[in-house]
Protein backbone atom coordinates (compact mmCIF):
# COMPACT_ATOMS: atom_id res chain seq x y z
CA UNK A 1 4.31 21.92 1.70
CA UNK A 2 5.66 19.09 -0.77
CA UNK A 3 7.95 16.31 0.11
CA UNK A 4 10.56 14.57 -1.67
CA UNK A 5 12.93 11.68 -1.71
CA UNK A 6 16.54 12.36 -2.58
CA UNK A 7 17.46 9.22 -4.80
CA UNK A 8 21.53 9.37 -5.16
CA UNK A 9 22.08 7.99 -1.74
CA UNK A 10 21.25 5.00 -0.55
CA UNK A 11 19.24 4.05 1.43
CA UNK A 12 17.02 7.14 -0.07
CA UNK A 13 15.91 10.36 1.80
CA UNK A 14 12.95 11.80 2.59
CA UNK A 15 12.71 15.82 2.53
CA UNK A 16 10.53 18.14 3.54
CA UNK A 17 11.42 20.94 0.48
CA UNK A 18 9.40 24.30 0.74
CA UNK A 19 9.96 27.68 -1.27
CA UNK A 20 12.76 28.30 1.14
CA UNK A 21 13.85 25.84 3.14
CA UNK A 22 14.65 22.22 2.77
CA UNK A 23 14.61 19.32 5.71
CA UNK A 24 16.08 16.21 5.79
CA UNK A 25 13.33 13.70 7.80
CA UNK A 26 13.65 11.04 10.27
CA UNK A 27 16.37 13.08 12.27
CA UNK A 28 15.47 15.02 15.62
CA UNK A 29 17.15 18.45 14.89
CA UNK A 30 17.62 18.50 10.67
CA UNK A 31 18.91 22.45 11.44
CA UNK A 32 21.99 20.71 13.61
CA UNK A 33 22.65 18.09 10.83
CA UNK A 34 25.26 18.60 8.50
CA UNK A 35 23.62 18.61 4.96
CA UNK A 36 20.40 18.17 6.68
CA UNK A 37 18.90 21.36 6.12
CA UNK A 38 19.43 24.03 3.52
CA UNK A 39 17.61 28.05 3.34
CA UNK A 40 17.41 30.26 0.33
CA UNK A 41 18.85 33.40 0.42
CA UNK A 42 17.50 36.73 -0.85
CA UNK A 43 16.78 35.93 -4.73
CA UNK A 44 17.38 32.58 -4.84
CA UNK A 45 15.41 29.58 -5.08
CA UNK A 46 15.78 26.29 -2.24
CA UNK A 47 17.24 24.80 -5.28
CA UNK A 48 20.18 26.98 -5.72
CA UNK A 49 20.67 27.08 -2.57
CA UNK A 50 21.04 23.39 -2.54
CA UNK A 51 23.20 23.16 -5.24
CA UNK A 52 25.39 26.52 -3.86
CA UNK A 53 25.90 23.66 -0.38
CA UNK A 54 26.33 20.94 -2.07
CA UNK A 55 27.53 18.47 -5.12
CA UNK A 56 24.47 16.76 -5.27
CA UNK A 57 23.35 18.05 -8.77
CA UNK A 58 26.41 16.23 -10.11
CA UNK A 59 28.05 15.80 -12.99
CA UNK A 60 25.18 16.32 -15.02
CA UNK A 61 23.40 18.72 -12.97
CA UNK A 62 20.05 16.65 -12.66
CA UNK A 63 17.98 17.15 -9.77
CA UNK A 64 18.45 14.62 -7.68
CA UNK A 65 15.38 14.94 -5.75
CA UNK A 66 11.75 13.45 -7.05
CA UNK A 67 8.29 14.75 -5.56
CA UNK A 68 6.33 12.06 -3.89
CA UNK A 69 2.64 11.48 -4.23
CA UNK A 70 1.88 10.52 -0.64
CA UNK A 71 3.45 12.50 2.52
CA UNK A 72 5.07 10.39 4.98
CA UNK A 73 2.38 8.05 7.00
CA UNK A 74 -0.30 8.37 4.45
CA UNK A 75 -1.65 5.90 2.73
CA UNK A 76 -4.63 4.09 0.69
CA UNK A 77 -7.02 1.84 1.97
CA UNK A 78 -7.03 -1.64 0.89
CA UNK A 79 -4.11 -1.23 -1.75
CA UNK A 80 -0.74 -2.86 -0.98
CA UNK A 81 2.32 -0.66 -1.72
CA UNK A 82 5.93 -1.41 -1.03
CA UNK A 83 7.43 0.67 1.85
CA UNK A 84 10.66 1.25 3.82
CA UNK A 85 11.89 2.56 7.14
CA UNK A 86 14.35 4.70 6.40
CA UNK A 87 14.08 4.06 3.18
CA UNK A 88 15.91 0.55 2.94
CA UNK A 89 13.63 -2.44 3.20
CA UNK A 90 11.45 -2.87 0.06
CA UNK A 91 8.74 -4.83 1.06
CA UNK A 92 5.07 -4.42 -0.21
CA UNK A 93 2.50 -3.57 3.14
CA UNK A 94 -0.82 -2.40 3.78
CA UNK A 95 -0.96 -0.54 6.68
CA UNK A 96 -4.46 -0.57 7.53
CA UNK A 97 -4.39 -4.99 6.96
CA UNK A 98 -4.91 -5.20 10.87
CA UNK A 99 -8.06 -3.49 10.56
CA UNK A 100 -9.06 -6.06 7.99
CA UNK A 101 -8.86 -9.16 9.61
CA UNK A 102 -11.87 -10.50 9.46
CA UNK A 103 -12.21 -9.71 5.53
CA UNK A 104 -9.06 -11.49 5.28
CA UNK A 105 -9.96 -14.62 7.29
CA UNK A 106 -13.41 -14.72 5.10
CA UNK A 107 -11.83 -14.25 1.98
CA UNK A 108 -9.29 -16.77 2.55
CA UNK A 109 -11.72 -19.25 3.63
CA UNK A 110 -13.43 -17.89 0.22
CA UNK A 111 -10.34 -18.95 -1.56
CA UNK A 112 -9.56 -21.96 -0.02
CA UNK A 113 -13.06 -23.08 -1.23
CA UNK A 114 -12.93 -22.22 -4.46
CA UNK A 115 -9.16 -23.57 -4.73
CA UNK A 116 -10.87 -27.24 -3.43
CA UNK A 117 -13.05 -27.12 -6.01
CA UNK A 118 -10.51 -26.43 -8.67
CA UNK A 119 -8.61 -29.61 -7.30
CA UNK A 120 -11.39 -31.81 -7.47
CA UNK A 121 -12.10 -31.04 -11.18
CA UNK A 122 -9.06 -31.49 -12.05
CA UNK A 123 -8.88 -34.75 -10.92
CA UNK A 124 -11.53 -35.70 -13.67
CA UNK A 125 -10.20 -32.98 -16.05
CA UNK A 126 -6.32 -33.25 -16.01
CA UNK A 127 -5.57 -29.67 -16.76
CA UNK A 128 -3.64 -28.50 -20.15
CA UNK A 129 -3.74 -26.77 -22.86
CA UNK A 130 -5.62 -29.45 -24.83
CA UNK A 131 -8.27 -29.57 -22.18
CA UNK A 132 -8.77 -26.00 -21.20
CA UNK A 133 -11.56 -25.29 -23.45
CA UNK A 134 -13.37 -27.97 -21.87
CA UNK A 135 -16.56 -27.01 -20.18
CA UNK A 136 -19.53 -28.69 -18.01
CA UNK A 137 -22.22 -27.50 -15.19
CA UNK A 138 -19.40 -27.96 -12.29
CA UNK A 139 -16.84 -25.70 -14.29
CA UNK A 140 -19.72 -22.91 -15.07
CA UNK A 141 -20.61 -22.65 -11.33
CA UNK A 142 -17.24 -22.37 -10.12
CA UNK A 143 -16.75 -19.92 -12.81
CA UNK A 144 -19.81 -17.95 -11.52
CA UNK A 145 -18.12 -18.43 -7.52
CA UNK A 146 -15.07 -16.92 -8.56
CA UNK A 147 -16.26 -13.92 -10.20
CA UNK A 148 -18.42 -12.87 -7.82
CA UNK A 149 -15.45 -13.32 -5.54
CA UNK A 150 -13.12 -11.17 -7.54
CA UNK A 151 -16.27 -8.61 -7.82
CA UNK A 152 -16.65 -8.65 -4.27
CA UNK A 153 -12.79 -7.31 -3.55
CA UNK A 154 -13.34 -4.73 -6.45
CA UNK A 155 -16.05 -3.58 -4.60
CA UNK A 156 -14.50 -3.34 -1.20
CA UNK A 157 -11.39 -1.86 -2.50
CA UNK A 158 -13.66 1.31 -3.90
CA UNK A 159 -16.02 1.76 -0.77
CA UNK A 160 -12.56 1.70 1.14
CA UNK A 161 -11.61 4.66 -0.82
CA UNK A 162 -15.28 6.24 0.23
CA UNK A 163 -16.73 5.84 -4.07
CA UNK A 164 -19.81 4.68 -3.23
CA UNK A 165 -22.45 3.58 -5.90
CA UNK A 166 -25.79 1.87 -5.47
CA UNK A 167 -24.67 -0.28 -8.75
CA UNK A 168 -21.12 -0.56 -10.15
CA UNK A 169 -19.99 -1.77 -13.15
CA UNK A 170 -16.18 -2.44 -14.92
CA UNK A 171 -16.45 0.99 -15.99
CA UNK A 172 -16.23 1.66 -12.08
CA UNK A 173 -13.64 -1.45 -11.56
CA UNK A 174 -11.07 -0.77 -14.10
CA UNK A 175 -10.01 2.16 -12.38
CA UNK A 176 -8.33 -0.37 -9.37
CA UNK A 177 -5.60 -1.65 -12.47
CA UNK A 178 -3.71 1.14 -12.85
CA UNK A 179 -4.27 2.25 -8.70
CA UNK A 180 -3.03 -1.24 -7.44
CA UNK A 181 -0.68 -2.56 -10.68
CA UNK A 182 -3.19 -5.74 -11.12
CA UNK A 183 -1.90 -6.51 -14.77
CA UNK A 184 1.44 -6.61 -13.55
CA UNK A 185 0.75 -9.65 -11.29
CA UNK A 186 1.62 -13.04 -12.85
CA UNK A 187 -0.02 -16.48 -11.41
CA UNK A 188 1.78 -19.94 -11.76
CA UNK A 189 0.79 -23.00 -10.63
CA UNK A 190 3.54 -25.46 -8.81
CA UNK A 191 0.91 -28.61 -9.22
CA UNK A 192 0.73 -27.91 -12.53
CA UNK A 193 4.37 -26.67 -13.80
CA UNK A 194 3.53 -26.62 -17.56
CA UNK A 195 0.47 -24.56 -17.15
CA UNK A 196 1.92 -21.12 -18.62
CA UNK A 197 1.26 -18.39 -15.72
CA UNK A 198 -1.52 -16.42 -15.96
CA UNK A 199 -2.26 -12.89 -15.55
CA UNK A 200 -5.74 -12.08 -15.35
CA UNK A 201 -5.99 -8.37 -15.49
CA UNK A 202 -3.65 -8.27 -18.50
CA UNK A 203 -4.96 -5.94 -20.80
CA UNK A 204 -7.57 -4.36 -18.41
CA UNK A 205 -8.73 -1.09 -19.81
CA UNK A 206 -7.21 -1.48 -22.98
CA UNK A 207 -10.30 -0.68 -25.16
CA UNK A 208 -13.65 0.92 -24.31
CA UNK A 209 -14.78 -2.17 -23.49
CA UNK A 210 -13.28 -3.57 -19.75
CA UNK A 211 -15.94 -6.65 -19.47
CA UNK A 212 -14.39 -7.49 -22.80
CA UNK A 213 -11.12 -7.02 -21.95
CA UNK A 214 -11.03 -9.77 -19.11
CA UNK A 215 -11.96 -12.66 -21.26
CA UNK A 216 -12.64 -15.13 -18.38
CA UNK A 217 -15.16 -12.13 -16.58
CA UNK A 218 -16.68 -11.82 -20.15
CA UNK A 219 -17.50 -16.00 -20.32
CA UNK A 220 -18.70 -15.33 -16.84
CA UNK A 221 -21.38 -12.85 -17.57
CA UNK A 222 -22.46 -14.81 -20.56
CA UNK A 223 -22.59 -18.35 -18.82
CA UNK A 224 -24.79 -16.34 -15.63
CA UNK A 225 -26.74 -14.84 -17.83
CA UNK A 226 -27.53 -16.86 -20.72
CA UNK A 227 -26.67 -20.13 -20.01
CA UNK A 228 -28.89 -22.34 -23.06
CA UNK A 229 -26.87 -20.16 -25.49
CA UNK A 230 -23.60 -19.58 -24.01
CA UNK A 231 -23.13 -22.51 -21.95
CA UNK A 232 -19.47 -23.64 -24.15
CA UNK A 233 -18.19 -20.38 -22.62
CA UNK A 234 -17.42 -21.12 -18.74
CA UNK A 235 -13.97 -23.37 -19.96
CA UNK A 236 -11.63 -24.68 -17.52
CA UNK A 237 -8.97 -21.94 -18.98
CA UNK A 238 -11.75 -19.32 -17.33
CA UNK A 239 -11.81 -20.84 -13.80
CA UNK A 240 -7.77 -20.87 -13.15
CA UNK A 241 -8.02 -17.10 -14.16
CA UNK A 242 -10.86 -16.40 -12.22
CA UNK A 243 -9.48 -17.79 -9.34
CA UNK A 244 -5.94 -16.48 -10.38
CA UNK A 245 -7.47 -12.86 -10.15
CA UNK A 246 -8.82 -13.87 -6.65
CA UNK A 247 -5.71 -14.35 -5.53
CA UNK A 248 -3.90 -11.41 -7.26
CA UNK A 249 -6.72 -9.14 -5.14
CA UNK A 250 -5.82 -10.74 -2.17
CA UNK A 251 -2.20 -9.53 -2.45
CA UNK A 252 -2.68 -6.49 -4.42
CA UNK A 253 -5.10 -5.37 -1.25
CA UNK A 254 -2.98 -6.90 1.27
CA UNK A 255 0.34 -7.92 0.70
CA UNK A 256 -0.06 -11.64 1.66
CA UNK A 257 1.65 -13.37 -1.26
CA UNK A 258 3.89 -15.08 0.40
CA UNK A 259 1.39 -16.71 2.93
CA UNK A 260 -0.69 -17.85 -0.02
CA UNK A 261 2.17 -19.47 -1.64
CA UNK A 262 3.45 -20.92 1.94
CA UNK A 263 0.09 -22.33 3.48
CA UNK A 264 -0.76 -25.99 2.56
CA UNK A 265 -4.11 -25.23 1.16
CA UNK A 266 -2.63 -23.05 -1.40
CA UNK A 267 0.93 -23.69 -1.59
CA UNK A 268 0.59 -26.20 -4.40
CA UNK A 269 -1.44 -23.57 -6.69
CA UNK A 270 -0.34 -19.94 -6.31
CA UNK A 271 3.14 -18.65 -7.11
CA UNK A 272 3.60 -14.96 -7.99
CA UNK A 273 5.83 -15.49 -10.36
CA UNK A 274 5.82 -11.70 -11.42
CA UNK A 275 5.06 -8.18 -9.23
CA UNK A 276 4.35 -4.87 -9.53
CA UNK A 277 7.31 -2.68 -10.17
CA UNK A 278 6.56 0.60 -8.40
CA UNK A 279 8.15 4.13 -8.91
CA UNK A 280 10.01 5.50 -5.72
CA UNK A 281 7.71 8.45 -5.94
CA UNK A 282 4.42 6.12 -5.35
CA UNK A 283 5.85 3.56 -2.12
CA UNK A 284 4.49 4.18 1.21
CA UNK A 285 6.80 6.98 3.24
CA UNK A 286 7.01 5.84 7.18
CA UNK A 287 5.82 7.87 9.64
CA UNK A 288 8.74 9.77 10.92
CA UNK A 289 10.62 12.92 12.56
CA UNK A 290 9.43 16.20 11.70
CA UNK A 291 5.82 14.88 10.54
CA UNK A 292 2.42 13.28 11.69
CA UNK A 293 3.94 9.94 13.73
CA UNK A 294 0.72 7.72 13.09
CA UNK A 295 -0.47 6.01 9.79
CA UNK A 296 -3.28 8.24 8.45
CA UNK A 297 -5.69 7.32 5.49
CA UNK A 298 -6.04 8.76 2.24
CA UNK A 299 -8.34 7.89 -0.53
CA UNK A 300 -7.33 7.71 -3.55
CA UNK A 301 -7.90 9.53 -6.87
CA UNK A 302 -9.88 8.01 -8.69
CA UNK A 303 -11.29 10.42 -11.93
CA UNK A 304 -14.53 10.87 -12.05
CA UNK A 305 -17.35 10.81 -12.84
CA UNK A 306 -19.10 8.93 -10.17
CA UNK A 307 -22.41 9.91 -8.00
């Protein structure tokens, strides 16, 4: 059974196509809707039987239909996709957030702390690109807070998905960029308009190398780990991305962007100035007509290996 959204209509389609027979979804009786429901005849594939009812494979003859990767009320825990009833409203959603609420409310709090800090440093430090290199024992630890903050989302996000390790690494976490779109999430700051946004997972998984490829989680190991010799490393520059990629997990998990950027606590730091940009074939189908009517889980993909 594969299912498949019709994209030259608006608002799209979902179908249930099989070797034979197609269904248009989200309508009681598809069989006693007109161009809801097509059946191959003797030699023929659904397809021709399609186009044989129809002038949807026009002018060009491309198939207007596209498979999806998740049937209709399935979904992936912890990741924030956008979704539509019917398919018209765009929005990005998690649908298991509800069960989440106390990980939300403690990472909030989390960020809300770490945010605080930010502020009061930069009352000392005005921030800029002539002072972002600058570095001292407050900026290290608050380096150190927000990576182990950012870790502990990565974390939850897998053991959501049921990969569970006694010891991961960013061999392990650079599998969430391409799963949740992190390096397409941008980070501006309305306090401090001529900061450039930021987007800390930019370049994630780009070499061999993913510790390396996050430059700010790189400075963080080194500053945790061998502070005498790599103290210069935990920069101001480092903490806003840090805390940047807090807040990108927080709406890449849960789709609360727009609460960050509306509650007083955070309003005057976090704008999303950029979003994922996902294909029709990966949103989040609705439950509806003709399948399963409750949200159901599904983990994703991840490839292997992992014990």
């Amino acid at each position: 059974m594969s299912y498949f959204i019709r994209t030259n209509i608006t608002p799209p389609q979902v179908w249930k196509i099989e070797s034979d027979t197609a269904a248009l979804l989200g309508v009681a009786n598809p069989e006693c809707c007109p161009g809801g429901y097509f059946k191959a005849q003797p030699g023929e594939t659904i397809w021709d039987a399609i186009k044989r009812g129809t002038p949807w494979f026009e002018p060009a003859g491309e198939n207007p239909f596209i498979p999806t990767h998740l049937e209709p009320g399935e979904y992936y825990p912890r990741m924030a996709r956008p979704h539509g009833h019917g398919i018209g409203l765009w929005t990005s959603w998690c649908p298991d957030a509800e069960h989440h609420t106390n990980s939300i409310a403690l990472a909030r709090g989390q960020l809300a702390a770490l945010t605080r800090q930010l502020d009061r440093i930069c009352q000392t430090i005005h921030p800029s690109n002539k002072t972002f290199d600058t570095f001292g024992h407050d900026i290290r630890n608050l380096l150190i807070l927000a990576c182990t903050e950012v870790e502990s989302h990565w974390r939850a996000v897998l053991i959501a998905n049921n990969i569970r390790k006694d010891r991961y690494n960013t061999q392990d976490y650079v599998r969430l960029r391409r799963a949740m779109r992190l390096d397409e999430y941008a980070v501006s700051f309305p306090k401090y308009p001529w900061i450039e946004a930021m987007r800390p997972f930019s370049g994630w998984g780009n070499s061999s190398c993913p510790t390396q490829d996050l430059k700010w989680y790189d400075a963080y190991n080194a500053v945790k780990h061998a502070r005498e010799t790599e103290f210069e490393r935990g920069t101001l520059r480092h903490v806003f991305e840090a805390i940047s990629g807090c807040a990108t997990m927080m709406a890449a998990q849960f789709a609360i962007q727009l609460e960050l950027e509306r509650r007083p606590e955070f309003e005057s730091f976090f704008h999303f100035s950029e979003v994922p940009t996902w294909e029709l074939s990966e949103i989040y189908l609705p439950p509806c007509a003709g399948t399963d009517l409750a949200w159901r889980q599904r983990n994703y993909d991840f490839l292997p290996p992992y014990s």
